[in-house]
Protein backbone atom coordinates (compact mmCIF):
# COMPACT_ATOMS: atom_id res chain seq x y z
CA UNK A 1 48.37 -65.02 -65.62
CA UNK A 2 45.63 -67.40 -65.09
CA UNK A 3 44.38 -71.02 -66.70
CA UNK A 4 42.67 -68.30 -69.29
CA UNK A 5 43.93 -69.27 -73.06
CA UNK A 6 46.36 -72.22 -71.63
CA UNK A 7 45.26 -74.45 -74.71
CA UNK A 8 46.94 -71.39 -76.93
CA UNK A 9 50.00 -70.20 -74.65
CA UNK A 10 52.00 -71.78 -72.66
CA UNK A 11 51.62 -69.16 -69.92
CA UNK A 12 55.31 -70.54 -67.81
CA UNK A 13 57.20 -70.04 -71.15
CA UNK A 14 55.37 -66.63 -71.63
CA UNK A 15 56.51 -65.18 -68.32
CA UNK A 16 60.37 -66.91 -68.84
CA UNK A 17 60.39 -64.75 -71.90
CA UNK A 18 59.30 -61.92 -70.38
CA UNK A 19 61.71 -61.84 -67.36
CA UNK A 20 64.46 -62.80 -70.25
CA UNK A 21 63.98 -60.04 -72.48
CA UNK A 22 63.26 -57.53 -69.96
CA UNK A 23 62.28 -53.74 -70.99
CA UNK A 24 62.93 -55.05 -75.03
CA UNK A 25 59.73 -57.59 -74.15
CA UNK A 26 57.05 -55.57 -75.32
CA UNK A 27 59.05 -53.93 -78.35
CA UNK A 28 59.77 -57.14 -78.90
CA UNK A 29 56.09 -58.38 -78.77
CA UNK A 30 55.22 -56.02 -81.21
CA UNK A 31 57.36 -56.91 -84.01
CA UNK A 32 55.51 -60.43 -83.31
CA UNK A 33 52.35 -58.95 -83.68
CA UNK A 34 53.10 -56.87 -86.76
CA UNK A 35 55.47 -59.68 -88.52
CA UNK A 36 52.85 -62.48 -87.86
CA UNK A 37 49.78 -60.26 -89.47
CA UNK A 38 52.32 -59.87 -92.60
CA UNK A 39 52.72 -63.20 -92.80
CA UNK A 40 49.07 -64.52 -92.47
CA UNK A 41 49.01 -62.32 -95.07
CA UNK A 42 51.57 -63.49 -97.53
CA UNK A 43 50.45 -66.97 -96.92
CA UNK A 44 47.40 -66.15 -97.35
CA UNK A 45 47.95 -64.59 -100.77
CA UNK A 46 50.29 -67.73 -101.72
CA UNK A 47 47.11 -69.98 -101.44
CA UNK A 48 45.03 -67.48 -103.32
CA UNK A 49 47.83 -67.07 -106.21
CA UNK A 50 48.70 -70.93 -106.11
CA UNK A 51 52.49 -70.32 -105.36
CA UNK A 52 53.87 -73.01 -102.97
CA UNK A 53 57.29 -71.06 -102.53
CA UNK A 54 56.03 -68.24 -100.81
CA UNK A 55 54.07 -70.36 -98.40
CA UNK A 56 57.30 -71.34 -96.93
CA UNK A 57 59.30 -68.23 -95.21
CA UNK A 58 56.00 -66.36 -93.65
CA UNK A 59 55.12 -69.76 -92.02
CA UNK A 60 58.53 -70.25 -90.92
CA UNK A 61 58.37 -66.80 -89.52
CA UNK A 62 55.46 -67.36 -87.58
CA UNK A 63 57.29 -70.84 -86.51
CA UNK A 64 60.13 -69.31 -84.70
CA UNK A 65 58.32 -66.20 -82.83
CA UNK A 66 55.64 -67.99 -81.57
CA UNK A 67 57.69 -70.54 -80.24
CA UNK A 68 59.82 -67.66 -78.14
CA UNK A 69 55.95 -66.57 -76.41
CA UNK A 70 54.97 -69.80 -76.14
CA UNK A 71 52.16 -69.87 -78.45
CA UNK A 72 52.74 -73.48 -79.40
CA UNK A 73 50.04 -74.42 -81.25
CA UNK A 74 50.12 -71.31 -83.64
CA UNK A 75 53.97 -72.58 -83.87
CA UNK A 76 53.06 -75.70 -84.97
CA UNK A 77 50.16 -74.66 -87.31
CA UNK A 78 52.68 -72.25 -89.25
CA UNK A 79 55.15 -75.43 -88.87
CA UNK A 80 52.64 -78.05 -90.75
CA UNK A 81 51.98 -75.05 -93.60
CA UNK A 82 55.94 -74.94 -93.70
CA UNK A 83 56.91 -78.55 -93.94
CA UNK A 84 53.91 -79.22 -95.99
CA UNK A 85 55.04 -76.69 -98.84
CA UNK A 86 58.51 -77.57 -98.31
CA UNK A 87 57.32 -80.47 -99.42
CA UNK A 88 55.34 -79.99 -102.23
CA UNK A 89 57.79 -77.68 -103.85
CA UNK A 90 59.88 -80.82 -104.10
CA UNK A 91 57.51 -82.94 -105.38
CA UNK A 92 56.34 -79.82 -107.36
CA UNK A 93 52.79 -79.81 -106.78
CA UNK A 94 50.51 -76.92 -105.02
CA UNK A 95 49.21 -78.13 -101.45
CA UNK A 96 45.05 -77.46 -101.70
CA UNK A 97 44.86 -79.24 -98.69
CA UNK A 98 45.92 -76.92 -96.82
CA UNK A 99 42.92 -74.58 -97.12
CA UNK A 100 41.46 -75.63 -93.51
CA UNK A 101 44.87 -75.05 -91.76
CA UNK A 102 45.34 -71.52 -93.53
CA UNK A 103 41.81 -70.32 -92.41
CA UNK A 104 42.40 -71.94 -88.99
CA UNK A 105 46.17 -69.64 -88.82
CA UNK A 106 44.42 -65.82 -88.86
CA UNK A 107 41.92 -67.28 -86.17
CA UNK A 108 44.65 -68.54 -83.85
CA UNK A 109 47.05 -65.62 -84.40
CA UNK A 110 43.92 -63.54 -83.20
CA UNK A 111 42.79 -65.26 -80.52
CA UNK A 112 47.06 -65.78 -79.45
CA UNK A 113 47.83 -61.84 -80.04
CA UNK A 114 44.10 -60.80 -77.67
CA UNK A 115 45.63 -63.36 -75.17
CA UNK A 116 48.81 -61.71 -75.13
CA UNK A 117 47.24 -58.36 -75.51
CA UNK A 118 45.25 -59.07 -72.00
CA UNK A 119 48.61 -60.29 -70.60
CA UNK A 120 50.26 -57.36 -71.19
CA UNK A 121 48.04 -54.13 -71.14
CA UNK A 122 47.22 -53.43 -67.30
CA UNK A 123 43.84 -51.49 -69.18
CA UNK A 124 42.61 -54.93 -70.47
CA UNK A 125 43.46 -56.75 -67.41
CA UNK A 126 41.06 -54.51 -65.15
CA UNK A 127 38.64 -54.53 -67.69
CA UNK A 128 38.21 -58.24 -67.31
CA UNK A 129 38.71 -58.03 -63.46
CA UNK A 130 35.57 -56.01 -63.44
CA UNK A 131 36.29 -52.61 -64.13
CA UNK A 132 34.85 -49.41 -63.42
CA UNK A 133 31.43 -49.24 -62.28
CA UNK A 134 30.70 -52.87 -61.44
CA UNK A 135 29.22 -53.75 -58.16
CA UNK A 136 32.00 -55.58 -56.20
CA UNK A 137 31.34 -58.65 -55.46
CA UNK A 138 32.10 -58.70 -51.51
CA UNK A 139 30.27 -56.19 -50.06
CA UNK A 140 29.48 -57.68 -46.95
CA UNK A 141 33.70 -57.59 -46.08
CA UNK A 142 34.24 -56.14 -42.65
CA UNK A 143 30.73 -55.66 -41.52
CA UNK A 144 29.59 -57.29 -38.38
């Protein structure tokens, strides 16, 4: 993988997971994508309701798989939601300011999961790569 997205994945860590879990990687992957979308979700409802409880598991759960991909700063987005609340349910009050950092979660799960997507889908790779029907760029290559 190239520099592309290295502010949002730690591309190194990416590929060590990938080798690690072998043919369970993409499976694997998936349950990321589908368990991080639910909990967006959920926290996203817990800011709407007011319920500082259920801010804390779905930003925990985000937390843990995006550290195994190495989507560090979406871990440790989900991580300030998490200690945050954890925090406020002590001191039993509802954390309004996190409002910017719950917008800013479904925008960096997206642009993690289309990072990951390209990564992984040899379709989106080539697409990006030029694709079909695109003048190549080195036409001149093997002519006198």
């Amino acid at each position: 993988m190239s520099d592309e997205g290295a502010e949002i994945v730690d591309w190194a860590h990416f590929e060590r997971s990938r080798a690690e879990l072998g043919p369970s990687f993409i499976k694997i992957l998936g349950y990321f994508r589908e368990d991080g979308t639910k909990s967006v979700a959920a926290i996203e409802q817990a800011m709407r309701e007011g319920n500082t409880v259920a801010l804390v598991i779905p930003a925990h759960t985000i937390k843990g798989e995006a550290r195994q991909f190495g989507a560090e700063p979406l871990a440790g987005l989900a991580e300030l939601i998490e200690t945050t609340a954890r925090l406020c349910v002590e001191t039993r009050r509802f954390p309004d300011e996190l409002v910017p950092q719950v917008v800013e979660l479904r925008r960096l799960l997206s642009s993690t999961l289309e990072l990951f997507d390209r990564a992984t889908n040899p379709l989106l790779s080539r697409q990006r790569a030029g694709g079909f029907g695109r003048r190549a760029g080195n036409t001149s290559f093997g002519r006198g």
